[in-house]
PDB file of N, CA and C in Angstrom:
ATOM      1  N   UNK A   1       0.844  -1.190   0.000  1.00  0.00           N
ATOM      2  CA  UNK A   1       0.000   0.000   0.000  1.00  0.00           C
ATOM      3  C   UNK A   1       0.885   1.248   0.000  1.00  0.00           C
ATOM      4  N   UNK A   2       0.338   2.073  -0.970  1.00  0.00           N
ATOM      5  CA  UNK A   2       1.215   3.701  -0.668  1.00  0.00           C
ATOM      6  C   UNK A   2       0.930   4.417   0.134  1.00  0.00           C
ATOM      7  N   UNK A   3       2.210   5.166   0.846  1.00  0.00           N
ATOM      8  CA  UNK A   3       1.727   6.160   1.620  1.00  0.00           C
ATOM      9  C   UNK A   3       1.254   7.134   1.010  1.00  0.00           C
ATOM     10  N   UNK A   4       0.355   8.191   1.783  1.00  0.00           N
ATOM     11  CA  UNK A   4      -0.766   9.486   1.165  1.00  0.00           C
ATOM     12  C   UNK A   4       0.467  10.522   1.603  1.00  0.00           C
ATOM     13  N   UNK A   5       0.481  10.847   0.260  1.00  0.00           N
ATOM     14  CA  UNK A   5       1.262  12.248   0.152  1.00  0.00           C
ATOM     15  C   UNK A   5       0.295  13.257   0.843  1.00  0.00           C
ATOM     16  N   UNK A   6       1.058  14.275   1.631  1.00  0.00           N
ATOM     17  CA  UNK A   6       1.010  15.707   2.375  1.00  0.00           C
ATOM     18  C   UNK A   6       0.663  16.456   1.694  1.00  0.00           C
ATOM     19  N   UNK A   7       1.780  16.989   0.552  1.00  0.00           N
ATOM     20  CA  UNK A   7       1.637  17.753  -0.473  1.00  0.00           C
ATOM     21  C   UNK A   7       1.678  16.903  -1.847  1.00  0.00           C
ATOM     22  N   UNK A   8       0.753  17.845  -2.943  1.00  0.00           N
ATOM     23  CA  UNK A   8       0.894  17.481  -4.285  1.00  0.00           C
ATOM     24  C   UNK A   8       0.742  18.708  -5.080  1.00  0.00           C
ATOM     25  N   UNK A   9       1.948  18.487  -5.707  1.00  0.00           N
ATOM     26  CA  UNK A   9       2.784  19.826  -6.494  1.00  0.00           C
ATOM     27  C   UNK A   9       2.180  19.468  -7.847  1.00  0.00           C
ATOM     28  N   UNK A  10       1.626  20.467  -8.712  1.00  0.00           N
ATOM     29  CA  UNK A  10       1.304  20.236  -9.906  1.00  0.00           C
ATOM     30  C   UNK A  10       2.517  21.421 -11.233  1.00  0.00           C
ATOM     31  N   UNK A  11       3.024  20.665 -11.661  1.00  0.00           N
ATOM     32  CA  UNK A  11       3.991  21.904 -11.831  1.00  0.00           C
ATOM     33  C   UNK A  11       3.641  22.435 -13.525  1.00  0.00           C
ATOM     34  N   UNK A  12       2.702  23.581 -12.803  1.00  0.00           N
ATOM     35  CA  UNK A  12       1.990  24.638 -14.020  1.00  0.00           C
ATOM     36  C   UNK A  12       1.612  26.095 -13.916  1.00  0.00           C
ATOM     37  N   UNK A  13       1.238  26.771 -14.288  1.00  0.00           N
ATOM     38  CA  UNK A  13       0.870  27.682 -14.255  1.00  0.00           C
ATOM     39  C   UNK A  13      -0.677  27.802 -13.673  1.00  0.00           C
ATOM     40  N   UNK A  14      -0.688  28.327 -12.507  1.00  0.00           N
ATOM     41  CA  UNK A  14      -2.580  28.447 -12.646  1.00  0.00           C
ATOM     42  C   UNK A  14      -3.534  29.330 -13.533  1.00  0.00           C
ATOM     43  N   UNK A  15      -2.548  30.352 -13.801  1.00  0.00           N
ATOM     44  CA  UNK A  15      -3.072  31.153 -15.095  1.00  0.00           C
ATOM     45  C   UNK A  15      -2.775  31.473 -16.489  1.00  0.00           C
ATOM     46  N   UNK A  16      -2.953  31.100 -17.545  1.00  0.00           N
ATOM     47  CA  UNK A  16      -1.758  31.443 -18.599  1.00  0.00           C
ATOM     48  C   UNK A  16      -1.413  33.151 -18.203  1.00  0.00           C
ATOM     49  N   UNK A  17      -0.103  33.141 -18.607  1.00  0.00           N
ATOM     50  CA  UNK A  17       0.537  34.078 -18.669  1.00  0.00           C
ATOM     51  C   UNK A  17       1.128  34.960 -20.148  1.00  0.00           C
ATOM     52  N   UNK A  18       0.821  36.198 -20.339  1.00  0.00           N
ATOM     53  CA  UNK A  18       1.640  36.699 -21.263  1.00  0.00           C
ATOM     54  C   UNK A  18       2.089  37.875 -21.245  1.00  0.00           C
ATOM     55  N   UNK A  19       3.001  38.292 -21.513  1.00  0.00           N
ATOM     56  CA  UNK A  19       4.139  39.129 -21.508  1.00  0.00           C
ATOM     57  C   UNK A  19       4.006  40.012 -22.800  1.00  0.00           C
ATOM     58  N   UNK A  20       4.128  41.356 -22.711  1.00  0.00           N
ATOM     59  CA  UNK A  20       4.231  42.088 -23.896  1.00  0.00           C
ATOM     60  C   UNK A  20       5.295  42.506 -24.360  1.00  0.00           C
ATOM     61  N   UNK A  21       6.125  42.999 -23.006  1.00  0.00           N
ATOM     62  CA  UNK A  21       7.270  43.713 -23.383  1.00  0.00           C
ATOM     63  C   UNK A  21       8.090  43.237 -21.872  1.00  0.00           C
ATOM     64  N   UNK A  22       9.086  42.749 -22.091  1.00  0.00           N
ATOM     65  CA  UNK A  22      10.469  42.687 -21.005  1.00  0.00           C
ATOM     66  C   UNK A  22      10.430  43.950 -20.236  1.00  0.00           C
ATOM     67  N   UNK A  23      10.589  43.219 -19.138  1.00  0.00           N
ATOM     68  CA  UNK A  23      10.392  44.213 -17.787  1.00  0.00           C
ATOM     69  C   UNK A  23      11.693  44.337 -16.556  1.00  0.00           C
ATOM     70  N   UNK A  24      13.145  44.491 -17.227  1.00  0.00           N
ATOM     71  CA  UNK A  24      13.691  44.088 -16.045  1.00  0.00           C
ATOM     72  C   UNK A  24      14.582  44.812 -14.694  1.00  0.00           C
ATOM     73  N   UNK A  25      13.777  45.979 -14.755  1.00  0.00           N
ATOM     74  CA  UNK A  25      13.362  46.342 -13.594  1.00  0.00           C
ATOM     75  C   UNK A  25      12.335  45.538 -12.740  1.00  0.00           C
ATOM     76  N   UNK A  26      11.446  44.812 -13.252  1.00  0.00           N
ATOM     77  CA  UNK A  26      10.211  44.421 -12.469  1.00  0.00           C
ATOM     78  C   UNK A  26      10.702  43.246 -11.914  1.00  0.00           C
ATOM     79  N   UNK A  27      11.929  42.213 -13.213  1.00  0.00           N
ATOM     80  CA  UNK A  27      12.565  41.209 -12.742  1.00  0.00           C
ATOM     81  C   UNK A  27      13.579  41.039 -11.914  1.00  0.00           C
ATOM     82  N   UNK A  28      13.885  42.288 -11.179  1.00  0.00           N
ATOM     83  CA  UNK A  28      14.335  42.070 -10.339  1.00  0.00           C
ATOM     84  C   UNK A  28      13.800  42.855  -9.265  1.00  0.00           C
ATOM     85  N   UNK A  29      13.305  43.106  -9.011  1.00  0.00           N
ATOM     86  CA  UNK A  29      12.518  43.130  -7.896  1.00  0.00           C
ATOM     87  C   UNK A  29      11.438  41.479  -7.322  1.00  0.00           C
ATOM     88  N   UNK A  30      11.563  40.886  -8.134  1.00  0.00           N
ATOM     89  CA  UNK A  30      10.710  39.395  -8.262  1.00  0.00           C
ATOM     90  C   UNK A  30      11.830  38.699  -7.956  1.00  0.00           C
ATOM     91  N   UNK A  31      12.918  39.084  -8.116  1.00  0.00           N
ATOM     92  CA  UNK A  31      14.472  38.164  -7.863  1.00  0.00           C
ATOM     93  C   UNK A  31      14.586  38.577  -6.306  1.00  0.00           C
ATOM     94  N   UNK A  32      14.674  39.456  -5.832  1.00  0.00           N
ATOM     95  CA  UNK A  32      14.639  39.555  -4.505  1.00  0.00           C
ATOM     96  C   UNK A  32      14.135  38.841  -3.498  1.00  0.00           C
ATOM     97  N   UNK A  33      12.547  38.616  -4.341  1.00  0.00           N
ATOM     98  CA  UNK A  33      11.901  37.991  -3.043  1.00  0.00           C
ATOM     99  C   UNK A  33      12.186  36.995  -3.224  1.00  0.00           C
ATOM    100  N   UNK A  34      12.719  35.963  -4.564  1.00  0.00           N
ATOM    101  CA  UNK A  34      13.339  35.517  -4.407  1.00  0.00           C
ATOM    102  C   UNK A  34      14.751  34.362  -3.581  1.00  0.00           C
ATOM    103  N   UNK A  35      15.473  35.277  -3.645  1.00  0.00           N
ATOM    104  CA  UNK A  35      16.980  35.130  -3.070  1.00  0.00           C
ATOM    105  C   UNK A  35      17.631  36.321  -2.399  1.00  0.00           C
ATOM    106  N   UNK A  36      16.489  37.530  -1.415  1.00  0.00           N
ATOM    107  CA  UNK A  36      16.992  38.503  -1.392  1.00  0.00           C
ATOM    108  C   UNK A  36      17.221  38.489   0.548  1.00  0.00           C
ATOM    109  N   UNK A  37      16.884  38.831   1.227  1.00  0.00           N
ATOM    110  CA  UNK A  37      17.086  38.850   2.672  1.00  0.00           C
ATOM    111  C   UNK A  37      15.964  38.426   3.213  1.00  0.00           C
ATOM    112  N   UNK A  38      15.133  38.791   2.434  1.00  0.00           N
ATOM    113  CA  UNK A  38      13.355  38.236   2.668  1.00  0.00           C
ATOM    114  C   UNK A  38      12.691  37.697   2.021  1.00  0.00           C
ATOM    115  N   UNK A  39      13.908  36.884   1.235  1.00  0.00           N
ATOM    116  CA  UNK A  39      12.649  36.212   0.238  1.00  0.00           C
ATOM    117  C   UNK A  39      12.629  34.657   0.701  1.00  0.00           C
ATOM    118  N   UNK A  40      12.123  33.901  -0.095  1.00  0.00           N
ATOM    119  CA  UNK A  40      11.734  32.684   0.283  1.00  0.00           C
ATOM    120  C   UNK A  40      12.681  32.038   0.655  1.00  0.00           C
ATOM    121  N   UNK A  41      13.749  31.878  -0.157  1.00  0.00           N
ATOM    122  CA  UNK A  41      14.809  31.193   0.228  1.00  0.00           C
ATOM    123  C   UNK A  41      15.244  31.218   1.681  1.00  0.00           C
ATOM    124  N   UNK A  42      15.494  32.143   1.877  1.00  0.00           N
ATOM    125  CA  UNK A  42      15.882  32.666   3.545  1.00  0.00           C
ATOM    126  C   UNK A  42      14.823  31.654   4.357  1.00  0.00           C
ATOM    127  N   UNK A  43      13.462  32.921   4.244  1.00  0.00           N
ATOM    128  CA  UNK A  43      12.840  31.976   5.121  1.00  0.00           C
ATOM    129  C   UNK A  43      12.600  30.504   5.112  1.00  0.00           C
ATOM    130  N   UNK A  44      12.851  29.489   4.027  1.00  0.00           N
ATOM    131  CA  UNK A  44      13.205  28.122   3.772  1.00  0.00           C
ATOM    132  C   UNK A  44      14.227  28.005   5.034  1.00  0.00           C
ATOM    133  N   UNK A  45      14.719  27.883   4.819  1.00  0.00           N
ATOM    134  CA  UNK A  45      16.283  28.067   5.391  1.00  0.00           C
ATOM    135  C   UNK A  45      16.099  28.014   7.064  1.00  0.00           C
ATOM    136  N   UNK A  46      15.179  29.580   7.206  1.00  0.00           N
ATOM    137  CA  UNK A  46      15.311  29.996   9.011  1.00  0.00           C
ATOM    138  C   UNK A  46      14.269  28.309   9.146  1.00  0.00           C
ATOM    139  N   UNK A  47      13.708  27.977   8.827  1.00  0.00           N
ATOM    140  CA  UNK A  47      12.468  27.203   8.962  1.00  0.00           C
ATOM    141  C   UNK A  47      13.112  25.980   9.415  1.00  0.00           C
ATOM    142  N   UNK A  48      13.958  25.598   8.682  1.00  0.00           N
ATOM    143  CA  UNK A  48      14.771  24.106   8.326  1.00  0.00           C
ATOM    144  C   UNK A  48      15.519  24.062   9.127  1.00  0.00           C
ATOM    145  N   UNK A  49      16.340  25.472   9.405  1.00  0.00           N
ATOM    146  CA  UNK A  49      17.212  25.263  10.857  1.00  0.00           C
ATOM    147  C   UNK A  49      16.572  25.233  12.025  1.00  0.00           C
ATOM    148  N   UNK A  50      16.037  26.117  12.324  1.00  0.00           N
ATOM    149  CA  UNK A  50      14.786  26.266  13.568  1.00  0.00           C
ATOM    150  C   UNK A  50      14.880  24.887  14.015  1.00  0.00           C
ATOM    151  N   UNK A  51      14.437  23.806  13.244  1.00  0.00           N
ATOM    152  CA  UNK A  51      13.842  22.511  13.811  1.00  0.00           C
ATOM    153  C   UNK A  51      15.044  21.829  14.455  1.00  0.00           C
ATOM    154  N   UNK A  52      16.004  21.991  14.039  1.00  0.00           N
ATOM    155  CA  UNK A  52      17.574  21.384  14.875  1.00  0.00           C
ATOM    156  C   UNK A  52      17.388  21.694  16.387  1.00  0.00           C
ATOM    157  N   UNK A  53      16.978  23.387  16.634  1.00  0.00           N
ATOM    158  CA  UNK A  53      16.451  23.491  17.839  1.00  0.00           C
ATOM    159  C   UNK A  53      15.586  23.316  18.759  1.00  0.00           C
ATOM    160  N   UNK A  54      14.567  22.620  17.885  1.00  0.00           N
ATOM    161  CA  UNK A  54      13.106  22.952  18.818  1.00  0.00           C
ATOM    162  C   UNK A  54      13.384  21.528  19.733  1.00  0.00           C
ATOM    163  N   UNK A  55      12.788  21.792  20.545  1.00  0.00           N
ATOM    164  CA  UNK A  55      13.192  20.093  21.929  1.00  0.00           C
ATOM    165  C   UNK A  55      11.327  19.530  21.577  1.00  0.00           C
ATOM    166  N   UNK A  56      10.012  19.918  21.053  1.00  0.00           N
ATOM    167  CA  UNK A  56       9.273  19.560  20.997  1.00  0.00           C
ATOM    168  C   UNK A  56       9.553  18.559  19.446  1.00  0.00           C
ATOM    169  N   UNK A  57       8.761  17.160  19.316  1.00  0.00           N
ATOM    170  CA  UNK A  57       8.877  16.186  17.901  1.00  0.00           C
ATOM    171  C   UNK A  57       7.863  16.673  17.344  1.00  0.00           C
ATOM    172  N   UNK A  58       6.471  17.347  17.611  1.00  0.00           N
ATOM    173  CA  UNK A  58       4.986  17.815  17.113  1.00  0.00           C
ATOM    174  C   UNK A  58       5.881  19.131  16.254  1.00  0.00           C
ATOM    175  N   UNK A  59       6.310  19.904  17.049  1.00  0.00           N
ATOM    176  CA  UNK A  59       7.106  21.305  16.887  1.00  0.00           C
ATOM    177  C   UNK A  59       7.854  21.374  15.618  1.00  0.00           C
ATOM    178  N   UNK A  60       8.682  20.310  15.952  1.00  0.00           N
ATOM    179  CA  UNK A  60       9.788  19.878  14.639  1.00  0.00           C
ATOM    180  C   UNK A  60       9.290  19.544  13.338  1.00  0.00           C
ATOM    181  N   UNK A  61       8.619  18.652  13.856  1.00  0.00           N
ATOM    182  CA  UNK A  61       7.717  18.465  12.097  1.00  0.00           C
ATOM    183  C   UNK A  61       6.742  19.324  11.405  1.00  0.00           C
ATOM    184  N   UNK A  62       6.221  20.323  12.388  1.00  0.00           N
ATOM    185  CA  UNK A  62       5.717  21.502  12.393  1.00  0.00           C
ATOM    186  C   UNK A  62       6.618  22.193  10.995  1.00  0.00           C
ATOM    187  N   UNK A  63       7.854  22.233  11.795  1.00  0.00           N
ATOM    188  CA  UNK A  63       9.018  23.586  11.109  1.00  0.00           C
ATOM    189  C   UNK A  63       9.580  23.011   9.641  1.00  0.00           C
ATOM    190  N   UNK A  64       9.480  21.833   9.757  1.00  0.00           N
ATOM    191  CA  UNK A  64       9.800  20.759   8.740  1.00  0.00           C
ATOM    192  C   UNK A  64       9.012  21.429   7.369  1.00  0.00           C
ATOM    193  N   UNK A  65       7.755  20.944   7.467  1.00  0.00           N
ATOM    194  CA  UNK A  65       6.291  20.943   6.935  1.00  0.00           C
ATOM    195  C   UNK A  65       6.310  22.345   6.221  1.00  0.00           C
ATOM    196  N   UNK A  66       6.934  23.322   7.219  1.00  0.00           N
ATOM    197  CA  UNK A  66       6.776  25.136   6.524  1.00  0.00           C
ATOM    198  C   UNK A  66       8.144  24.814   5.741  1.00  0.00           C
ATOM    199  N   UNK A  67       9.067  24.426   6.738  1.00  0.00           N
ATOM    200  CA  UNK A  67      10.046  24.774   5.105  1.00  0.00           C
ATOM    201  C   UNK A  67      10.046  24.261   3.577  1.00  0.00           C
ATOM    202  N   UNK A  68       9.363  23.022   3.952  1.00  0.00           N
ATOM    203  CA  UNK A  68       9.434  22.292   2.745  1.00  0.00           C
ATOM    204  C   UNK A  68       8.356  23.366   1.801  1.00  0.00           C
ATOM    205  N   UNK A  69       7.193  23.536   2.069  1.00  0.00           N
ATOM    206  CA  UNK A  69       6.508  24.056   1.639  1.00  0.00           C
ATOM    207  C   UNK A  69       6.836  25.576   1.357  1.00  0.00           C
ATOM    208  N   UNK A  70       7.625  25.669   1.717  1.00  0.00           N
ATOM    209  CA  UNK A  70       8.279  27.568   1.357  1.00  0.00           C
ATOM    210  C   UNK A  70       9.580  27.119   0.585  1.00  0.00           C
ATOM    211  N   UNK A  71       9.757  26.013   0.381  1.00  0.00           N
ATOM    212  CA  UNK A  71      10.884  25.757  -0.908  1.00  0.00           C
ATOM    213  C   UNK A  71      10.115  25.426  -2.039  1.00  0.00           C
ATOM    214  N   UNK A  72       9.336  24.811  -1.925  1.00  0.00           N
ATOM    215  CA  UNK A  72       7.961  24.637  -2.964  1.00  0.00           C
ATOM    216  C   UNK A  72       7.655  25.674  -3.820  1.00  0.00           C
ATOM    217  N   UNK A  73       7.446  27.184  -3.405  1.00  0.00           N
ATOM    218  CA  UNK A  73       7.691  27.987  -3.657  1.00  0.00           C
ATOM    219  C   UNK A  73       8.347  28.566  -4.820  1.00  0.00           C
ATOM    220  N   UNK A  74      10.027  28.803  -4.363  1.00  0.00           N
ATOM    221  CA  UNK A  74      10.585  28.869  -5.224  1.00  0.00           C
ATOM    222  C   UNK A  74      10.555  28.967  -6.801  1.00  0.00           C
ATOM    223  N   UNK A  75      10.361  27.607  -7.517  1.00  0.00           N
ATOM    224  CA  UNK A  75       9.541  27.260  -8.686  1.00  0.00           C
ATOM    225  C   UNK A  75       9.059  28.722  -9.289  1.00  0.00           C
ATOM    226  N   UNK A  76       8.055  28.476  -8.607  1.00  0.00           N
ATOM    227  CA  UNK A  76       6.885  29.542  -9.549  1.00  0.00           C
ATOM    228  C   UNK A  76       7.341  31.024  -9.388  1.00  0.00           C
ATOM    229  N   UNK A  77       7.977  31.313  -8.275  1.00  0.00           N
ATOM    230  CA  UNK A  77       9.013  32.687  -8.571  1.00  0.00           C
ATOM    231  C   UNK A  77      10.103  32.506  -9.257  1.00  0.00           C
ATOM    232  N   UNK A  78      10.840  31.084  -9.718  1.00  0.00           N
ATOM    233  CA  UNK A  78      11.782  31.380 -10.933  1.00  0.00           C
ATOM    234  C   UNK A  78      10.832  31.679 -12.381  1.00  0.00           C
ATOM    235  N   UNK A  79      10.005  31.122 -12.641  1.00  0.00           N
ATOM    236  CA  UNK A  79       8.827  30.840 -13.772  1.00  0.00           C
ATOM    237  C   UNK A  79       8.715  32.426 -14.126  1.00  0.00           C
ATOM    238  N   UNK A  80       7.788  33.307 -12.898  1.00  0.00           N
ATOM    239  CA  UNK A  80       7.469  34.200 -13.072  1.00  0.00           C
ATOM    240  C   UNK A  80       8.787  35.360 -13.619  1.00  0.00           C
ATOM    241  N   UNK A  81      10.215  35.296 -13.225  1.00  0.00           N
ATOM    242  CA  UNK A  81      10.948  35.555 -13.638  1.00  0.00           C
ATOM    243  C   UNK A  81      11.335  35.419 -14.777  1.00  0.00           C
ATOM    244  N   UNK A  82      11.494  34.370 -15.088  1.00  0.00           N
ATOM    245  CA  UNK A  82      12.214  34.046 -16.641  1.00  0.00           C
ATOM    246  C   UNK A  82      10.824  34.438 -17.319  1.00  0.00           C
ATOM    247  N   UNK A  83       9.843  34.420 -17.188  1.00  0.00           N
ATOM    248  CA  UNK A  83       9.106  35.242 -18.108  1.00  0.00           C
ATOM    249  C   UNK A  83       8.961  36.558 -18.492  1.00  0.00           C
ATOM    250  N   UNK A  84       8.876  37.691 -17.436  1.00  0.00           N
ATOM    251  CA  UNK A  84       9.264  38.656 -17.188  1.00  0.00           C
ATOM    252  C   UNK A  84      10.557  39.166 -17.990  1.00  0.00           C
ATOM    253  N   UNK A  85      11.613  38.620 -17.462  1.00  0.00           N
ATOM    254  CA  UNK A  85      12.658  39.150 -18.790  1.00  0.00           C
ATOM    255  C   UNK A  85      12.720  38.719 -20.252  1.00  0.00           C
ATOM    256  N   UNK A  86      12.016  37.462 -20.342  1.00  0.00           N
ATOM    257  CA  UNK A  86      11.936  36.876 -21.895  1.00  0.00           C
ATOM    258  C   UNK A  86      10.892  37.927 -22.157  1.00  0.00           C
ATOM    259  N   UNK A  87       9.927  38.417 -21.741  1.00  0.00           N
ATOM    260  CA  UNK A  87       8.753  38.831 -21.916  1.00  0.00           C
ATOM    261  C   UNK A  87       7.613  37.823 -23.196  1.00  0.00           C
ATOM    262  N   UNK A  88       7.416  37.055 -22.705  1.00  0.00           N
ATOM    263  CA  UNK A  88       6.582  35.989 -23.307  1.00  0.00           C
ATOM    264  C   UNK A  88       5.154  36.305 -22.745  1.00  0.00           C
TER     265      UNK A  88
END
C-alpha cells in the first residue's frame, strides 16, 4: 500500500501568462523575493534550521512541513521571472 502524500505539487501555471514587453526592472525586484534577505529562500532556510532546535517532535515536524513548503515555492518565482525578462 502507498503512503498518502502531504503535499501534491502540480507543476503549471494556474493562469496562462503573457508578456508584452520585457520588464527588467520588475525582474528584479521578483528576484529579490526571491533570493533577497526576505525572500523565500531565507525563510526556507530559518524554517529548516529552527527545527535542529526545537526540543518539541509535534514542533519539529511543524518547522519541517513550513520549510518544505516555502521551498515549494521557489519554482513559480523562478517561472514568473524568466518570463518577465523573456517577456513571453
Amino acid at each position: 500500500m502507498e503512503a498518502e502524500q502531504m503535499f501534491h505539487y502540480e507543476k503549471k501555471l494556474q493562469y496562462p501568462v503573457r508578456i508584452k514587453t520585457p520588464n527588467p526592472k520588475l525582474a528584479k525586484i521578483i528576484t529579490t523575493q526571491y533570493g533577497g534577505p526576505d525572500g523565500e529562500l531565507g525563510a526556507s532556510l530559518r524554517y529548516l534550521s529552527q527545527r535542529y532546535a526545537m526540543p518539541y517532535p509535534e514542533l519539529r515536524a511543524l518547522l519541517t512541513d513550513i520549510g518544505i513548503s516555502k521551498t515549494k515555492m521557489l519554482h513559480p518565482q523562478k517561472q514568473r521571472t524568466s518570463l518577465v525578462i523573456a517577456g513571453f
